[in-house]
Protein backbone atom coordinates (compact mmCIF):
# COMPACT_ATOMS: atom_id res chain seq x y z
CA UNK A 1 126.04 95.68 -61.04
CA UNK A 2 125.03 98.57 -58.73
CA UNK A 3 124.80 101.66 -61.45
CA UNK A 4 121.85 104.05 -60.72
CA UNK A 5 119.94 105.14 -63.60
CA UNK A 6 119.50 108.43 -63.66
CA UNK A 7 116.45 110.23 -65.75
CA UNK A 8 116.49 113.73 -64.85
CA UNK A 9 116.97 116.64 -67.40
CA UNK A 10 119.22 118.88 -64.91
CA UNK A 11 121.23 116.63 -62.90
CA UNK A 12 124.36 119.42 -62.89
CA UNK A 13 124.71 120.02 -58.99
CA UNK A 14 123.63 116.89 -57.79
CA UNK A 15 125.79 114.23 -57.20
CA UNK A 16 124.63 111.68 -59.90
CA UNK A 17 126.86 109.28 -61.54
CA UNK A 18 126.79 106.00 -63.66
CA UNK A 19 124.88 105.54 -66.62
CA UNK A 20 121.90 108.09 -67.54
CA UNK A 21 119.14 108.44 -69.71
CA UNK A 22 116.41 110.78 -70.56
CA UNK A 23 113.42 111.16 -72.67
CA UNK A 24 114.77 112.85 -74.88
CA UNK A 25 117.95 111.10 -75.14
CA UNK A 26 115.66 108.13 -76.00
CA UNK A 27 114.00 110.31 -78.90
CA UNK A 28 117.44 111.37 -80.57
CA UNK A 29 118.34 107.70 -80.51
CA UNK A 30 115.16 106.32 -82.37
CA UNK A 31 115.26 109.16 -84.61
CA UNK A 32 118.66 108.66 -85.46
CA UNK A 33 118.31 104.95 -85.93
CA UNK A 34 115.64 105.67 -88.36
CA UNK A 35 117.72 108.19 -90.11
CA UNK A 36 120.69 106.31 -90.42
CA UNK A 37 118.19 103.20 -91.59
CA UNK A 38 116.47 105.35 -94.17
CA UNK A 39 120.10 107.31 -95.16
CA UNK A 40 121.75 103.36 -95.60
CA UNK A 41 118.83 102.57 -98.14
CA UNK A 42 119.88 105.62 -100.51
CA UNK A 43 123.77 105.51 -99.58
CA UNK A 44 125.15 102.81 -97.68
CA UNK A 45 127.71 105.48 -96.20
CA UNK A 46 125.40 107.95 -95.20
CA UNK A 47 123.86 105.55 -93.02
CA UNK A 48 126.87 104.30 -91.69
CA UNK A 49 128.09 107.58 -90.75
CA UNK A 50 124.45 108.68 -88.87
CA UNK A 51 124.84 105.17 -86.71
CA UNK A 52 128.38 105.44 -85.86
CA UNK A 53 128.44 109.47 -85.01
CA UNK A 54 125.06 107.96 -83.31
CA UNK A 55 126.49 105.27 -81.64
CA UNK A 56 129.58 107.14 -80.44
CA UNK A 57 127.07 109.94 -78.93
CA UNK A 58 125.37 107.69 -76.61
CA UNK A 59 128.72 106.40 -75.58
CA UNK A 60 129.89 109.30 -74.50
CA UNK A 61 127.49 111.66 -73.60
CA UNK A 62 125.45 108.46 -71.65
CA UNK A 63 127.27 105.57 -70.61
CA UNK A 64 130.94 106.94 -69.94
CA UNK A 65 130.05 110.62 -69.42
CA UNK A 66 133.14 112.28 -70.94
CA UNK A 67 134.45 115.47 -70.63
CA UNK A 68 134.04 117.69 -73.96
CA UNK A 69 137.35 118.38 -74.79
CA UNK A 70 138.48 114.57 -74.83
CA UNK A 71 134.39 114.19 -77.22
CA UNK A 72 135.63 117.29 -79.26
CA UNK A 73 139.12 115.27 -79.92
CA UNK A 74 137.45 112.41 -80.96
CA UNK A 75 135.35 114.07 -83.00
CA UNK A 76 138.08 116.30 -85.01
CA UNK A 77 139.57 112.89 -85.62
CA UNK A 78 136.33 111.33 -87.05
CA UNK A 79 135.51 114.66 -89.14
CA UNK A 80 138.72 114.79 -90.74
CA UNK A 81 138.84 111.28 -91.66
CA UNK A 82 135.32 111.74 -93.23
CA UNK A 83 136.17 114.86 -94.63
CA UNK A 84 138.85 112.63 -96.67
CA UNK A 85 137.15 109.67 -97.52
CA UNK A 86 134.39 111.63 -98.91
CA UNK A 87 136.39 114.45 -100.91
CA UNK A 88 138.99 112.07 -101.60
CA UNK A 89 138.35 108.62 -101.32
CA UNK A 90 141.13 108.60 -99.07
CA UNK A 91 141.87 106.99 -96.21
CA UNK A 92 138.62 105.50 -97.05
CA UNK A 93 135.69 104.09 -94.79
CA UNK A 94 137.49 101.08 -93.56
CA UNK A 95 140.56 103.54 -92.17
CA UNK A 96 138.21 105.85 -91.03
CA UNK A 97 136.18 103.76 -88.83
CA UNK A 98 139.30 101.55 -87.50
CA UNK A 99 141.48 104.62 -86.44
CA UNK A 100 138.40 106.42 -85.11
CA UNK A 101 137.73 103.10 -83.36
CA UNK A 102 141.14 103.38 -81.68
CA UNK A 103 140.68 107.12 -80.86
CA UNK A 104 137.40 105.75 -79.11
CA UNK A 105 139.54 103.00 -77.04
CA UNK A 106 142.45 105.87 -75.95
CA UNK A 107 139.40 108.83 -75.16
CA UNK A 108 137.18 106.28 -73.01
CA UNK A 109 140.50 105.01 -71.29
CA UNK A 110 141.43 108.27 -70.66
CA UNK A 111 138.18 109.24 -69.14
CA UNK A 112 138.62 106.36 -67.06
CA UNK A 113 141.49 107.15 -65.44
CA UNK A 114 140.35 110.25 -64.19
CA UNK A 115 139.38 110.99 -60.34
CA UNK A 116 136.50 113.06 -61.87
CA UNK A 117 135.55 109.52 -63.99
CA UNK A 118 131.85 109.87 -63.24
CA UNK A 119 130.34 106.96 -66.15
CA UNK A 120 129.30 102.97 -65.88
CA UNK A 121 131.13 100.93 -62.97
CA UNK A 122 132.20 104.29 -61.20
CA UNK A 123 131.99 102.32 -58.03
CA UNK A 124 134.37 99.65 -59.31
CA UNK A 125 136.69 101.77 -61.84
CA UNK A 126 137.22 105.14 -59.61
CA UNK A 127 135.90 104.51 -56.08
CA UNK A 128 136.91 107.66 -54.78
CA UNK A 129 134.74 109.67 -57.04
CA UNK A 130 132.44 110.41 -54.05
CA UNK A 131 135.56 112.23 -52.09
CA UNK A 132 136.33 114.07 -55.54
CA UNK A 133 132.98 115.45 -55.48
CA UNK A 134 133.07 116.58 -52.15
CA UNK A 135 136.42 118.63 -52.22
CA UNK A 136 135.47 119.70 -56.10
CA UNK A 137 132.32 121.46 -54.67
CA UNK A 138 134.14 123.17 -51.60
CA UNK A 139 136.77 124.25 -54.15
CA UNK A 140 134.19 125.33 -56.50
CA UNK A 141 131.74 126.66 -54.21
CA UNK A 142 128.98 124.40 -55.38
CA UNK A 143 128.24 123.07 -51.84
């Protein structure tokens, strides 16, 4: 796999896809591994819901790179399924998790498709990303 690694905390004009990681993305993960550790101990369900929101923030904010609206949809989805299961008890947590599962397969394939698809395996999934970027920042002014 040829993915560069990018560590820098203000990549925003620079052409810099594929997966990335910072320092501090590193923190929020071992923090929130230890949080949703610690939360599991006291409520199983608090714990689960720290990992997965966790889980799904690395995902998209590090390894595909989504656009927010398509992370904002996802996450409406998520809350409102919570929002039930934990008023309610309804759809509960094994409906929550398997539709928001789903929503996670249709947001990252979305993403994917995109000429602006800038995550892992850019080279292999969207090889004309580097043409995008060109004619986005003569459009945009950015170059």
């Amino acid at each position: 796999m040829n993915e560069t690694p990018v560590f820098s905390a203000n990549a925003k004009h620079a052409f810099a896809p594929g997966f990335r990681l910072s320092a501090l993305d590193v923190f929020i993960l071992a923090v929130g591994v230890v949080a949703a550790l610690a939360l599991a101990m006291v409520v199983w369900w608090w714990g689960f819901v720290m990992g997965f929101v966790l889980g799904h923030f690395f995902l998209f904010c590090n390894v595909v790179r989504m656009a927010r609206p398509l992370e904002l949809g996802w996450a409406a989805v998520f809350l409102a399924l919570a929002a039930g299961t934990v008023a309610l008890d309804v759809p509960g947590w094994s409906v929550t998790a398997s539709v928001s599962l789903v929503a996670t397969v249709v947001v990252v394939m979305v993403e994917m498709r995109k000429p602006s698809y800038h995550g892992l395996a850019w080279q292999r999934i969207n090889p004309g990303l580097p043409a995008w970027w060109e004619a986005w920042k003569a459009e945009s002014g950015g170059g």
